[in-house]
C-alpha atoms as a PDB file:
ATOM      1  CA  UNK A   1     -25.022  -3.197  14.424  1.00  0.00           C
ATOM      2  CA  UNK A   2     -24.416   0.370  15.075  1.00  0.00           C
ATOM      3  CA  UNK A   3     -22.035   1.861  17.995  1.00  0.00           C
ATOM      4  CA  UNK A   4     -22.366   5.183  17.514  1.00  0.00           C
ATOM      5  CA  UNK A   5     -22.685   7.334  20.833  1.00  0.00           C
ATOM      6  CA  UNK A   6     -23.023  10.479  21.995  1.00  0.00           C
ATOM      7  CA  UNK A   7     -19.098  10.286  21.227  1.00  0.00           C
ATOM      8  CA  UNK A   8     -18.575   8.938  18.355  1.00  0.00           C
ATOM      9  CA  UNK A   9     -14.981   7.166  18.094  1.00  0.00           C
ATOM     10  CA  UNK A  10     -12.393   8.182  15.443  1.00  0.00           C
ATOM     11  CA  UNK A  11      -9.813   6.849  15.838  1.00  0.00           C
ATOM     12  CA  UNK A  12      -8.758   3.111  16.167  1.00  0.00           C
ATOM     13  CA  UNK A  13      -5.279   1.247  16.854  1.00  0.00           C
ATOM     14  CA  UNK A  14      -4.714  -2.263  14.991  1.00  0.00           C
ATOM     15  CA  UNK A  15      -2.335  -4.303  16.666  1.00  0.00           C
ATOM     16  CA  UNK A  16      -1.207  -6.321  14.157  1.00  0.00           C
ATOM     17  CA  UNK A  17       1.599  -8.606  15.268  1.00  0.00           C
ATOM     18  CA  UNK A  18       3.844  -9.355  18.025  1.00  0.00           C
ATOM     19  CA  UNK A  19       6.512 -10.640  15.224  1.00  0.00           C
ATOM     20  CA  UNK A  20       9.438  -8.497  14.596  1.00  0.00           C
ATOM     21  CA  UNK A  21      12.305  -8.965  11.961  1.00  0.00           C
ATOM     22  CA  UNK A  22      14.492  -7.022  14.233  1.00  0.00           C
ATOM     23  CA  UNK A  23      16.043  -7.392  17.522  1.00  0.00           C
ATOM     24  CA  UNK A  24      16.562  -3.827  19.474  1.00  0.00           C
ATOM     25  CA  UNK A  25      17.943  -4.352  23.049  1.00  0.00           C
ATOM     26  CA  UNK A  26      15.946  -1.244  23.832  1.00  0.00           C
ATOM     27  CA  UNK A  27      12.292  -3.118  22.639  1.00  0.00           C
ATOM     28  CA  UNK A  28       9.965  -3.570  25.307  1.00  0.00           C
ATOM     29  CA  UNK A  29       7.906  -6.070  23.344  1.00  0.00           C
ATOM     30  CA  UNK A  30       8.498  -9.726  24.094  1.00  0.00           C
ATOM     31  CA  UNK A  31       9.251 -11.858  20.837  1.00  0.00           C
ATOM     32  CA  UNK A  32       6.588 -13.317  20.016  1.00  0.00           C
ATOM     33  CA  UNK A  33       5.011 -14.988  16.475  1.00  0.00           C
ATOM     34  CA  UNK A  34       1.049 -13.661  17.688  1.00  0.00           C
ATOM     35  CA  UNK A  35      -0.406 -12.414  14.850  1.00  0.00           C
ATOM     36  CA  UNK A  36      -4.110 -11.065  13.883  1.00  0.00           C
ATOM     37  CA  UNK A  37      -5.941 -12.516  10.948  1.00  0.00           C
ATOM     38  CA  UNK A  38      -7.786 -11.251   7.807  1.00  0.00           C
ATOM     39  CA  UNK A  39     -11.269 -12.034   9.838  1.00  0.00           C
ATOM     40  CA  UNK A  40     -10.369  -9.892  12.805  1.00  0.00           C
ATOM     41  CA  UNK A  41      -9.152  -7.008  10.456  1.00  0.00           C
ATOM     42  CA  UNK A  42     -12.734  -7.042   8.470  1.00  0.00           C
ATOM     43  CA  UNK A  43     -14.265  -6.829  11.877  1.00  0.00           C
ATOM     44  CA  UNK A  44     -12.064  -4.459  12.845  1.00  0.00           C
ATOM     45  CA  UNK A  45     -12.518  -1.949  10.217  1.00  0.00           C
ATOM     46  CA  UNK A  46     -16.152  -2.304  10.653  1.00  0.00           C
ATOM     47  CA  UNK A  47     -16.444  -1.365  13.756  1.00  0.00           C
ATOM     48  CA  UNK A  48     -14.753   1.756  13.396  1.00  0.00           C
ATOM     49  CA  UNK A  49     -16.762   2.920  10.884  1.00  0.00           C
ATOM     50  CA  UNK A  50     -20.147   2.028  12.489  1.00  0.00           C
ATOM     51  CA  UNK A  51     -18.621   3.392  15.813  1.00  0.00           C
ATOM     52  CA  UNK A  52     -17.832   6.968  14.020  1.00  0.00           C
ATOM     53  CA  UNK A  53     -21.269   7.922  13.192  1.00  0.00           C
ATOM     54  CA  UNK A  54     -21.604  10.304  10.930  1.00  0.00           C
ATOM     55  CA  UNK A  55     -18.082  11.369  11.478  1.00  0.00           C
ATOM     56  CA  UNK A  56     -16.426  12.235   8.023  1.00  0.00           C
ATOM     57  CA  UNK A  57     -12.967  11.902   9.347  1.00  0.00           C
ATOM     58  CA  UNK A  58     -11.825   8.594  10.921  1.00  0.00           C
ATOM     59  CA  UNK A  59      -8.177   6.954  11.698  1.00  0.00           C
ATOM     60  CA  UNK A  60      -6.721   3.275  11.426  1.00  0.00           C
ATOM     61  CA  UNK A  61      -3.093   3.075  13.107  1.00  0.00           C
ATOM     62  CA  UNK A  62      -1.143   0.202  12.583  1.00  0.00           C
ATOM     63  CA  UNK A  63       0.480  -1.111  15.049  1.00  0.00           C
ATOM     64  CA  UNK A  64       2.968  -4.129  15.778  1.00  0.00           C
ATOM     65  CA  UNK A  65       6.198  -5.420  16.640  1.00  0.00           C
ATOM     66  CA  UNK A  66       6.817  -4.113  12.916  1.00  0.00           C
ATOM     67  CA  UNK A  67       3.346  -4.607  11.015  1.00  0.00           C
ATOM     68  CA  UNK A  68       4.234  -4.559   7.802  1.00  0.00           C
ATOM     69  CA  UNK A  69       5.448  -7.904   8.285  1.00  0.00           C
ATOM     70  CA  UNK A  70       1.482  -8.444   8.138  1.00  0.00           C
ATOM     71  CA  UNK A  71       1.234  -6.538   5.012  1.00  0.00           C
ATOM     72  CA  UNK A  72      -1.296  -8.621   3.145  1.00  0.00           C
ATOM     73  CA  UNK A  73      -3.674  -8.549   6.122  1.00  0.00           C
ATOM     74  CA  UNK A  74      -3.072  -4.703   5.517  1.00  0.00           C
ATOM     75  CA  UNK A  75      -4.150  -4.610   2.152  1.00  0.00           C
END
């Protein structure tokens, strides 16, 4: 399926996790073990390229309560 408009999107934020392996007092994120999964990141990653077009340029942010603890979904 292609999602390529007018305005073709760039730039995409992956929210990993909700898991942290720290425990700031300053963290607005509740603790919580929510996590993605290897399906959602495929699905994710295809969307933002069919969504760019014929963009040569696009951007995948991680994002998390600290998503490296997701690393292999990463990968």
């Amino acid at each position: 399926m292609n999602y390529a408009t007018s305005s073709p999107i760039t730039s995409l934020t992956y929210y990993l996790t909700e898991a942290c392996n720290l425990r700031c007092t300053y963290c607005y994120q509740e603790k919580n073990p929510a996590r993605s999964n290897i399906d959602v990141g495929r699905a994710t990653i295809d969307f933002l390229i069919s969504a760019s077009g014929s963009q040569k340029d696009i951007h995948l942010r991680f994002f998390g309560g600290e998503p490296l603890l997701e690393i292999e979904i990463m990968q």
